[in-house]
Protein backbone atom coordinates (compact mmCIF):
# COMPACT_ATOMS: atom_id res chain seq x y z
CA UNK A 1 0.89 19.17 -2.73
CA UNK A 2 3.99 19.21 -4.65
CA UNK A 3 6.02 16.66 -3.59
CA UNK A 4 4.82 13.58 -2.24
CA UNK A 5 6.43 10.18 -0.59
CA UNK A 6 5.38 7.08 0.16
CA UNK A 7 7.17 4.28 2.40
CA UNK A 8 6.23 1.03 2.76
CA UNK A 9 7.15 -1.23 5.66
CA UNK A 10 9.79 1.63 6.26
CA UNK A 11 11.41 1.78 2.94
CA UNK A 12 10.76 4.07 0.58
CA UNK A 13 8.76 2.81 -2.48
CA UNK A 14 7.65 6.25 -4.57
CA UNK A 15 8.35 9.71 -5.27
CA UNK A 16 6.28 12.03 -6.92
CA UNK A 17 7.35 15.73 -7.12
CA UNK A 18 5.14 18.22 -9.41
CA UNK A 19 3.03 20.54 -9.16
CA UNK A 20 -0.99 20.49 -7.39
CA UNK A 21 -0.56 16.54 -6.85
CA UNK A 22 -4.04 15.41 -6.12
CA UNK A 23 -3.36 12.05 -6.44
CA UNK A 24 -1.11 8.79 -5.80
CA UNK A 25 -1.21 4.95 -6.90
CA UNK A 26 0.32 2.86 -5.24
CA UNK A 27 1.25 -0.48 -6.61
CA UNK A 28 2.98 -3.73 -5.21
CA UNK A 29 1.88 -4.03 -1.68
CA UNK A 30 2.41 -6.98 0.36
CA UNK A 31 0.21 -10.06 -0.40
CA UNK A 32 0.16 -11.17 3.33
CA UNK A 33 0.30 -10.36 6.63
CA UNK A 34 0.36 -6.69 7.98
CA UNK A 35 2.08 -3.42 6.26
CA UNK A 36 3.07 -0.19 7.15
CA UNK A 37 2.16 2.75 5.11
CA UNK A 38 3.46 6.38 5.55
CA UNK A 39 2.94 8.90 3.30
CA UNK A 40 4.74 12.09 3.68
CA UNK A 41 3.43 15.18 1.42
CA UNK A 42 4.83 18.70 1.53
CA UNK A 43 3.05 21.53 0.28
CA UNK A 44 4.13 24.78 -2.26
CA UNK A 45 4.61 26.48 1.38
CA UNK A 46 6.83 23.79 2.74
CA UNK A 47 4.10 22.55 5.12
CA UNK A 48 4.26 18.81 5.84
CA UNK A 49 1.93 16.40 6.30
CA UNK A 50 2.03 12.81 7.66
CA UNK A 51 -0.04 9.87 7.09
CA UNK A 52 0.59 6.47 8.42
CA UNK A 53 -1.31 3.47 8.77
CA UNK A 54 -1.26 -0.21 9.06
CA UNK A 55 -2.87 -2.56 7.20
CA UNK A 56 -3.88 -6.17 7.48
CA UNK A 57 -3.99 -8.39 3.96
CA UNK A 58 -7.00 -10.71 3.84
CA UNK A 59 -5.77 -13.81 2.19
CA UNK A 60 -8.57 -16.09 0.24
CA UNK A 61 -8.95 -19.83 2.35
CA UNK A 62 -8.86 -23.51 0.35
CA UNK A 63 -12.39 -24.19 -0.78
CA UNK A 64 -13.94 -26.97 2.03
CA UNK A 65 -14.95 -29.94 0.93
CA UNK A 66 -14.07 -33.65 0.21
CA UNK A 67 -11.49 -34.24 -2.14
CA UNK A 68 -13.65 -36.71 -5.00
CA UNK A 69 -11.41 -39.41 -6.51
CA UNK A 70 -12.96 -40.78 -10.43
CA UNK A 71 -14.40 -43.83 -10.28
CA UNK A 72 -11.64 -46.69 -11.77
């Protein structure tokens, strides 16, 4: 690939242009909910390719238990 772009939730977030792009690291995605990714990469021979997917962020629940008040 030599030219590479990624949107996220529809806007676009990175551009990479080079040559022989093998890879891509993408940084800053949403901490909740669901996002959109598309990736769009064109090859030396102008051939495109399109990736999209959507994702769902697994957030971390309160620990259970009984709040414990110190003894007075």
């Amino acid at each position: 690939m030599v030219d590479v772009v990624v949107f996220i939730n529809g806007k676009r977030t990175k551009h990479v242009a080079g040559e022989n792009i093998t890879r891509l690291t993408i940084a800053k995605l949403p901490n909740r909910g669901r996002f959109r990714v598309k990736i769009v990469a064109t090859s030396a021979n102008g051939t495109k390719l399109v990736s999209k997917r959507t994702y769902r962020v697994c957030t971390k629940s309160r620990p259970k238990g009984k709040r414990v008040h110190p003894k007075r």
